[in-house]
N, C-alpha and C. Protein backbone atom coordinates (compact mmCIF):
# COMPACT_ATOMS: atom_id res chain seq x y z
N UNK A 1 -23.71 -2.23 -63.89
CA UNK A 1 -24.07 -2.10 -62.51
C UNK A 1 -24.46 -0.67 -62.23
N UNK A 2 -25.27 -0.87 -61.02
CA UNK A 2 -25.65 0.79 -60.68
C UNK A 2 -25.15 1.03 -59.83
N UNK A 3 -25.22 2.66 -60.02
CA UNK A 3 -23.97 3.58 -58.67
C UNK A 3 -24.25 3.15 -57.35
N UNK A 4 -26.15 2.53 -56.88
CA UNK A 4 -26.16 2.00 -55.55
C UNK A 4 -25.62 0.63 -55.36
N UNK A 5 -25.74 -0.33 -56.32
CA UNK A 5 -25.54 -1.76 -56.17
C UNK A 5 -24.08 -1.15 -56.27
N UNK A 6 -23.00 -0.40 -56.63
CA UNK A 6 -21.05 -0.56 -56.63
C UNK A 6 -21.29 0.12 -54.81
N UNK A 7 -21.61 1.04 -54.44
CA UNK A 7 -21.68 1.39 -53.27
C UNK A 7 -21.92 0.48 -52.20
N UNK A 8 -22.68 -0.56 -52.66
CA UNK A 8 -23.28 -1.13 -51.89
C UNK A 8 -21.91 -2.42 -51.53
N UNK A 9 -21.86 -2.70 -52.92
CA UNK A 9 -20.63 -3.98 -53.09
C UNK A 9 -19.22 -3.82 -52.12
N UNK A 10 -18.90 -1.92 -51.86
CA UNK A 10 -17.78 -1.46 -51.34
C UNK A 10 -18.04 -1.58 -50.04
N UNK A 11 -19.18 -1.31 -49.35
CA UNK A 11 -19.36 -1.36 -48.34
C UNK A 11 -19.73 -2.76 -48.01
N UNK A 12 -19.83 -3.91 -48.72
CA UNK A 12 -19.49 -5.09 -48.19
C UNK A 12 -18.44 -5.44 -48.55
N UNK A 13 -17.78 -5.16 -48.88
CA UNK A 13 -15.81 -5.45 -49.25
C UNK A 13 -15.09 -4.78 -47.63
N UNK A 14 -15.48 -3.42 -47.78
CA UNK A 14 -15.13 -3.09 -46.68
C UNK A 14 -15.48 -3.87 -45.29
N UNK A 15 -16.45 -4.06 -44.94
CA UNK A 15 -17.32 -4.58 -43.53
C UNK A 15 -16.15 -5.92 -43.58
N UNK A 16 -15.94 -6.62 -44.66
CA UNK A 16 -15.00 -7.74 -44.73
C UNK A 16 -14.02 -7.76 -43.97
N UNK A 17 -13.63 -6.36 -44.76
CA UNK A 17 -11.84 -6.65 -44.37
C UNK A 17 -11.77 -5.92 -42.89
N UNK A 18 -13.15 -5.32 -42.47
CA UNK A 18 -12.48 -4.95 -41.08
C UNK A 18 -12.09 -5.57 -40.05
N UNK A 19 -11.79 -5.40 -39.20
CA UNK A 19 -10.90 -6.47 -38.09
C UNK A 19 -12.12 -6.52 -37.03
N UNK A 20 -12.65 -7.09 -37.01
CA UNK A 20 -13.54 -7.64 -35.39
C UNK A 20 -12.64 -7.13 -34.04
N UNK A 21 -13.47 -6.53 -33.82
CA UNK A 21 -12.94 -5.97 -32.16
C UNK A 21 -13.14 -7.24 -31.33
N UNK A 22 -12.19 -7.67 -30.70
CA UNK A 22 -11.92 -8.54 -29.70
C UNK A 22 -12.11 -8.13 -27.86
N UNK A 23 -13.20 -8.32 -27.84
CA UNK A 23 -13.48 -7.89 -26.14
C UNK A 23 -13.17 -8.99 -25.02
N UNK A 24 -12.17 -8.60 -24.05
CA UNK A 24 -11.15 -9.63 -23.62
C UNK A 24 -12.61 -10.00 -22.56
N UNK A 25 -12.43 -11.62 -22.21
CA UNK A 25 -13.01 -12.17 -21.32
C UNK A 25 -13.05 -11.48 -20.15
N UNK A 26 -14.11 -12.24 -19.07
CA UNK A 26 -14.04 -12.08 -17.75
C UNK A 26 -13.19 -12.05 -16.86
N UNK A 27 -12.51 -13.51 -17.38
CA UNK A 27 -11.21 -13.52 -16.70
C UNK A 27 -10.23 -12.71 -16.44
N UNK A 28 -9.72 -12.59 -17.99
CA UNK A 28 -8.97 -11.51 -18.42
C UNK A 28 -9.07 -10.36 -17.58
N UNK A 29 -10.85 -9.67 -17.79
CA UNK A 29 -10.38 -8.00 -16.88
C UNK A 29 -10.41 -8.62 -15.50
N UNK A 30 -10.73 -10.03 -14.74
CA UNK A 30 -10.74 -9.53 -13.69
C UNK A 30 -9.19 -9.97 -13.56
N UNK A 31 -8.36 -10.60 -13.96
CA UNK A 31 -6.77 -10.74 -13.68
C UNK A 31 -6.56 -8.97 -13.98
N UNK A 32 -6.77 -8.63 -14.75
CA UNK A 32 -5.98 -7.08 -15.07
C UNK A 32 -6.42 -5.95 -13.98
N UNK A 33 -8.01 -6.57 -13.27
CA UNK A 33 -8.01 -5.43 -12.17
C UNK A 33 -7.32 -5.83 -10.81
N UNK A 34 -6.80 -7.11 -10.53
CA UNK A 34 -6.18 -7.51 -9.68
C UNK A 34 -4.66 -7.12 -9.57
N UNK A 35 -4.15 -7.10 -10.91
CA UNK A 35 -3.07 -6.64 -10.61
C UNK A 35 -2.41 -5.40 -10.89
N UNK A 36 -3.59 -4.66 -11.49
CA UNK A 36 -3.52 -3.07 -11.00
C UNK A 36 -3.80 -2.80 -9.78
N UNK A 37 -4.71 -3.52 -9.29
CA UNK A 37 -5.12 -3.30 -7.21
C UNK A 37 -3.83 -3.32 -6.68
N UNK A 38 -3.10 -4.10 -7.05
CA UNK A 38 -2.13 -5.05 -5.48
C UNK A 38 -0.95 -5.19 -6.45
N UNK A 39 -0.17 -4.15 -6.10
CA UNK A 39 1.55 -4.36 -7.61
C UNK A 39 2.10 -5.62 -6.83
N UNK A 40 3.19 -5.86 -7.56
CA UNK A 40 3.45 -7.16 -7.51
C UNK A 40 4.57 -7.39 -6.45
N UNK A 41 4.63 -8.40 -5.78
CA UNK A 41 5.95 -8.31 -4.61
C UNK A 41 6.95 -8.62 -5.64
N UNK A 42 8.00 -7.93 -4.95
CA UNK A 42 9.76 -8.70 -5.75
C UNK A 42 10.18 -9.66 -4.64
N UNK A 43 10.60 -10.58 -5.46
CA UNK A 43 10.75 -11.96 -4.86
C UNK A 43 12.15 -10.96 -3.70
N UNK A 44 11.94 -12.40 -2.69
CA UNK A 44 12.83 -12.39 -1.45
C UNK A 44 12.39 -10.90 -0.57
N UNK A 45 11.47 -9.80 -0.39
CA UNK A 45 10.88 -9.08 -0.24
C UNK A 45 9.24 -9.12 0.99
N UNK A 46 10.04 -9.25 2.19
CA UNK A 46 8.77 -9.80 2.84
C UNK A 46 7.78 -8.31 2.71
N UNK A 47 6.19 -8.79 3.01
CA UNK A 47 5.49 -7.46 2.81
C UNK A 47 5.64 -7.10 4.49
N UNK A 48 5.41 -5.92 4.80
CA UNK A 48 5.29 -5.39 5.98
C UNK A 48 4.87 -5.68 7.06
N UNK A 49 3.36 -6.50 6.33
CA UNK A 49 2.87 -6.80 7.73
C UNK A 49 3.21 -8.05 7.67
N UNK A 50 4.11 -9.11 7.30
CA UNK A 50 4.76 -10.44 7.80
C UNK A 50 6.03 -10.15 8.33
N UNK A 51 6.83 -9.46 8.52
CA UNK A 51 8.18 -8.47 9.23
C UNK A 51 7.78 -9.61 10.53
N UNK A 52 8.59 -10.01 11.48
CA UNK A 52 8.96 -10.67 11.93
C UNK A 52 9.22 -9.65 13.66
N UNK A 53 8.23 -9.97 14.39
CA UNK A 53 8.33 -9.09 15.79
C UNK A 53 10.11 -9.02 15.83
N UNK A 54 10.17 -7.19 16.71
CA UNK A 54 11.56 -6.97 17.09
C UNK A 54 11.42 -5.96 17.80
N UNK A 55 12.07 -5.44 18.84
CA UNK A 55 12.57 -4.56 19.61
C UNK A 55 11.85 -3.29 18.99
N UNK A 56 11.82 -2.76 17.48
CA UNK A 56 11.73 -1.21 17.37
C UNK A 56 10.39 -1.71 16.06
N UNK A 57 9.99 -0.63 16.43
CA UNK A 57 8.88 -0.58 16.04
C UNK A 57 8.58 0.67 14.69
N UNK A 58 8.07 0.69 13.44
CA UNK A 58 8.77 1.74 12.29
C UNK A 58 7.15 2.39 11.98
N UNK A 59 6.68 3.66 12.42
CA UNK A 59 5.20 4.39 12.30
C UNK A 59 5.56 5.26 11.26
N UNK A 60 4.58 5.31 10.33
CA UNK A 60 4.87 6.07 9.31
C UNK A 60 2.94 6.65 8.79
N UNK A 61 3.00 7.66 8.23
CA UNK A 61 2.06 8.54 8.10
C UNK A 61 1.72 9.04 9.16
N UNK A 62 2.54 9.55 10.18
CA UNK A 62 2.38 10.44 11.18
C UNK A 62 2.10 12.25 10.95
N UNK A 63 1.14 12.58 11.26
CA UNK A 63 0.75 13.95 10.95
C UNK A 63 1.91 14.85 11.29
N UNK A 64 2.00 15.73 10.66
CA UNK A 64 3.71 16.68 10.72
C UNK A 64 3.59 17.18 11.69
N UNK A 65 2.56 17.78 12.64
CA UNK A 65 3.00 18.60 13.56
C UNK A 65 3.19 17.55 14.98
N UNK A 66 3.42 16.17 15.34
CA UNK A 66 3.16 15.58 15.69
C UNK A 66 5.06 15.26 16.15
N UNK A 67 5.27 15.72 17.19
CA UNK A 67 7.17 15.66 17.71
C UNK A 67 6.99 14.33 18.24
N UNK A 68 8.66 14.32 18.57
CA UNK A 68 9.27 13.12 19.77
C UNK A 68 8.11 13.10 20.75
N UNK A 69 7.94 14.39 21.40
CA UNK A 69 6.85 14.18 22.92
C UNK A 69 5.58 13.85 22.64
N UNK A 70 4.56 13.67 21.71
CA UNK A 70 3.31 13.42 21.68
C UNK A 70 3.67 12.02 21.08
N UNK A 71 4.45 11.49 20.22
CA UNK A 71 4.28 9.93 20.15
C UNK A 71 4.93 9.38 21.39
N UNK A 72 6.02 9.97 22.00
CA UNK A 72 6.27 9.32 22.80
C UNK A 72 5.31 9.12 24.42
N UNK A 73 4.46 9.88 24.23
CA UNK A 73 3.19 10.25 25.15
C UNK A 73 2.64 8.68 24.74
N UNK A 74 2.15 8.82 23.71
CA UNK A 74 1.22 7.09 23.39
C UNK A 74 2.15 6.06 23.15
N UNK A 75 3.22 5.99 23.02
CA UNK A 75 4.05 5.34 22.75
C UNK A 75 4.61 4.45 24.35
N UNK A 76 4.75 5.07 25.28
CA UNK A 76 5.70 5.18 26.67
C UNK A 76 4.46 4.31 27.23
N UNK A 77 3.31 4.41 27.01
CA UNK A 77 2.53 3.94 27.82
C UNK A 77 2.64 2.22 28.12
N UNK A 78 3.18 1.60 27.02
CA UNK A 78 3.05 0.54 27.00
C UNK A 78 4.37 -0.33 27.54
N UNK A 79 4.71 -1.09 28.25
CA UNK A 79 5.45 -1.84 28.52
C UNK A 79 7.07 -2.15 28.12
N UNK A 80 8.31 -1.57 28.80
CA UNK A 80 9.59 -1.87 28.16
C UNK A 80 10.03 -0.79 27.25
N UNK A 81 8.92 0.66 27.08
CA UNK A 81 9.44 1.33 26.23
C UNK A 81 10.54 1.96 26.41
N UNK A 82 11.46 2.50 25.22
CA UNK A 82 12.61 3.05 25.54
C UNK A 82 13.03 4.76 25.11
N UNK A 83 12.52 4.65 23.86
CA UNK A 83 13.17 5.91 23.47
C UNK A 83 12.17 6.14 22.03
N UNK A 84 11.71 7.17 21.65
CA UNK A 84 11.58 7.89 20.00
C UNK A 84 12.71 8.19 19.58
N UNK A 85 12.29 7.97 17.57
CA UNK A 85 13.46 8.61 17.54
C UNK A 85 12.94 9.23 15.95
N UNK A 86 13.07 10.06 15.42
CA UNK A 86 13.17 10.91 14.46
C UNK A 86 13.81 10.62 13.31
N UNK A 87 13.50 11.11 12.36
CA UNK A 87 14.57 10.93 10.95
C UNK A 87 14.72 12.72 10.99
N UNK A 88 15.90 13.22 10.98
CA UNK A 88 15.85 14.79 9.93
C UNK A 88 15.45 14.55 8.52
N UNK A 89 15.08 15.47 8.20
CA UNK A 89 14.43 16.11 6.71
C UNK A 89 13.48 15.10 6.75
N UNK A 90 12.65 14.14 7.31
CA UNK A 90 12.06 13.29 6.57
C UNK A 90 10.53 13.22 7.78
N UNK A 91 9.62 14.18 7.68
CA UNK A 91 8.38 14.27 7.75
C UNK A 91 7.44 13.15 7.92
N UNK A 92 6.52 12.73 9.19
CA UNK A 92 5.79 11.54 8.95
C UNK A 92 6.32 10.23 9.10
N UNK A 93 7.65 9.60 9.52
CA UNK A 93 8.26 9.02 10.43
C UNK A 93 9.04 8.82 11.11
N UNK A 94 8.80 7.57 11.83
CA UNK A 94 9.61 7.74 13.28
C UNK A 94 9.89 6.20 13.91
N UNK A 95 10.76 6.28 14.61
CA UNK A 95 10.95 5.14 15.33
C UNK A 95 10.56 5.02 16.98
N UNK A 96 10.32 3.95 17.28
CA UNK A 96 9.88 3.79 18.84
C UNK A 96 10.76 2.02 19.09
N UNK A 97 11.40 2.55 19.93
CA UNK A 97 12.49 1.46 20.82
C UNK A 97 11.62 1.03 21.99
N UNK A 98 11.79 -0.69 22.18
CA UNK A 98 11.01 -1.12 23.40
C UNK A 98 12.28 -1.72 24.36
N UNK A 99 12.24 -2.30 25.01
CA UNK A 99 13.49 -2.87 25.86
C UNK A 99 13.36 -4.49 25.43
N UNK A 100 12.26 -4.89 24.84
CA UNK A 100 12.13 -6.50 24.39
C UNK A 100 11.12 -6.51 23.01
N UNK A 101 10.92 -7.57 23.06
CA UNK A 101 10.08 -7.99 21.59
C UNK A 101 8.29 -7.77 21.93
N UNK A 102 8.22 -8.58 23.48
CA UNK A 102 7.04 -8.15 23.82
C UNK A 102 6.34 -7.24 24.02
N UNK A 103 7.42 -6.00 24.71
CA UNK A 103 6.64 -4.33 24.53
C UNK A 103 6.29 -3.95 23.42
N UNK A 104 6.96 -4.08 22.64
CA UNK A 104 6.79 -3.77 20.64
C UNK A 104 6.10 -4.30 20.49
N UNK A 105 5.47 -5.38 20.62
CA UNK A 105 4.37 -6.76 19.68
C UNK A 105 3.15 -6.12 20.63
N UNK A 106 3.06 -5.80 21.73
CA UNK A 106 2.02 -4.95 22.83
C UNK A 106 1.64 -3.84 22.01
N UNK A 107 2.42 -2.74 22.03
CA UNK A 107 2.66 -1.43 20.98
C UNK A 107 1.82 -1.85 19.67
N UNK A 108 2.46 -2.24 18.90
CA UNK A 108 1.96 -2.52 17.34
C UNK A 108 0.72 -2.86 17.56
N UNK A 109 0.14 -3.85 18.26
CA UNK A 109 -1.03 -4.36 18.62
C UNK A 109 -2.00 -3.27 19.04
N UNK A 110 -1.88 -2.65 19.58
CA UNK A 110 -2.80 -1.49 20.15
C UNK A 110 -3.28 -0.51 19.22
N UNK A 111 -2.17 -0.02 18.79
CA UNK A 111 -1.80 1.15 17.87
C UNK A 111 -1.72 1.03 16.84
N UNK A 112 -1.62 0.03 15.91
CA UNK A 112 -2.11 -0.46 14.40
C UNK A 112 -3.57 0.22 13.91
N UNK A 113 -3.60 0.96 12.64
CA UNK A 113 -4.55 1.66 12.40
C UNK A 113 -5.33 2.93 13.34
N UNK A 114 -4.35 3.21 14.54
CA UNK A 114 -4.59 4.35 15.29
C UNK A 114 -4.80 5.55 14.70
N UNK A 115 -6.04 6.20 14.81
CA UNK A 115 -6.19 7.79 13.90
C UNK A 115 -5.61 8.60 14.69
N UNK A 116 -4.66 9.16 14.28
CA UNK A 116 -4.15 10.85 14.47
C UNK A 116 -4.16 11.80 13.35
N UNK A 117 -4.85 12.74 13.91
CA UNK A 117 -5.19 14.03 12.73
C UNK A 117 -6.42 13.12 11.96
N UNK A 118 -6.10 13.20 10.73
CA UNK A 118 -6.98 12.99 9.62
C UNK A 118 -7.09 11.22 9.03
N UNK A 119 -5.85 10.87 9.39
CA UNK A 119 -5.76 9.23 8.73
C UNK A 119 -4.80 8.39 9.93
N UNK A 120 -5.45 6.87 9.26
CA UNK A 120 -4.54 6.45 10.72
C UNK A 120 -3.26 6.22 9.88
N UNK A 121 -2.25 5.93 11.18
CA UNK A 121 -1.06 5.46 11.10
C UNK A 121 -0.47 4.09 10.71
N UNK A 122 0.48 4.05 10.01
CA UNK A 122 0.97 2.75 9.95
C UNK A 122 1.68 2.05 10.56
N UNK A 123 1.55 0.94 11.74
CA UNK A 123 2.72 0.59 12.48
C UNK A 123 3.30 -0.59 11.88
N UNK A 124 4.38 -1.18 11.84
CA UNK A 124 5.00 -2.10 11.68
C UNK A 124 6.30 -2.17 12.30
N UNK A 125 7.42 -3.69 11.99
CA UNK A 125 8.30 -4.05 13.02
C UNK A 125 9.46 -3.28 12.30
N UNK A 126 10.44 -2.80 12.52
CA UNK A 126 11.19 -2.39 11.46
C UNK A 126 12.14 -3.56 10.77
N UNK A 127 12.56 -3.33 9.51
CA UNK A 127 13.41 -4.65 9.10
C UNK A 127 14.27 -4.84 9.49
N UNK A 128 14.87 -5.91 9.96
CA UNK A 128 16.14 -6.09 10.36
C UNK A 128 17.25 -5.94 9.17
């Protein structure tokens, strides 16, 4: 045999034994971009926005320089309101108390996706 025909023979021995790359279906990436989008709920875990209307109302991504008196400014306006209330050390939320379910479900309604500063806010019911 000649040095091109053994070269040649190796490189079809080789091409053999290589492993075929397997390129996953359609399906496949689109299940894998779905559930990189949207992580997964843990069972018994309602998501936020199915929370169940209540009295207090839980805003979060509130811009920092943003006190008790300016939410409670947009906050007060609406029907049955009662009180803000603050977390210490904890930046960006807050609570808002109504006197019933309906001032809160009024509230959330209005003010859902409300922009202050740069991004809007998140309202929801708080968990019981």
């Amino acid at each position: 045999m000649t040095h091109t025909r053994i070269q040649e023979r190796k490189q079809a021995i080789e091409a053999a034994n290589a492993k075929p790359v397997k390129r996953p279906a359609a399906d496949e990436l689109a299940e894998r971009a779905a559930k990189a989008a949207k992580p997964a709920a843990q069972p018994g875990v309602v998501p936020d926005e199915y929370l169940p209307p209540n009295r207090i109302l839980f805003l979060r991504e509130l811009p920092e320089d943003y006190g008790k008196d300016m939410i409670a400014t947009i906050f007060s306006r609406f029907p049955g309101y009662k009180e803000v209330r603050t977390v210490p050390g904890r930046i960006g939320i807050a609570f808002v108390e109504y006197e019933d379910e309906d001032g809160a479900i009024t509230a959330k309604e209005a003010t859902t996706g409300m922009t202050l500063g740069e991004k809007a806010i998140r309202v929801t019911f708080q968990r019981q």
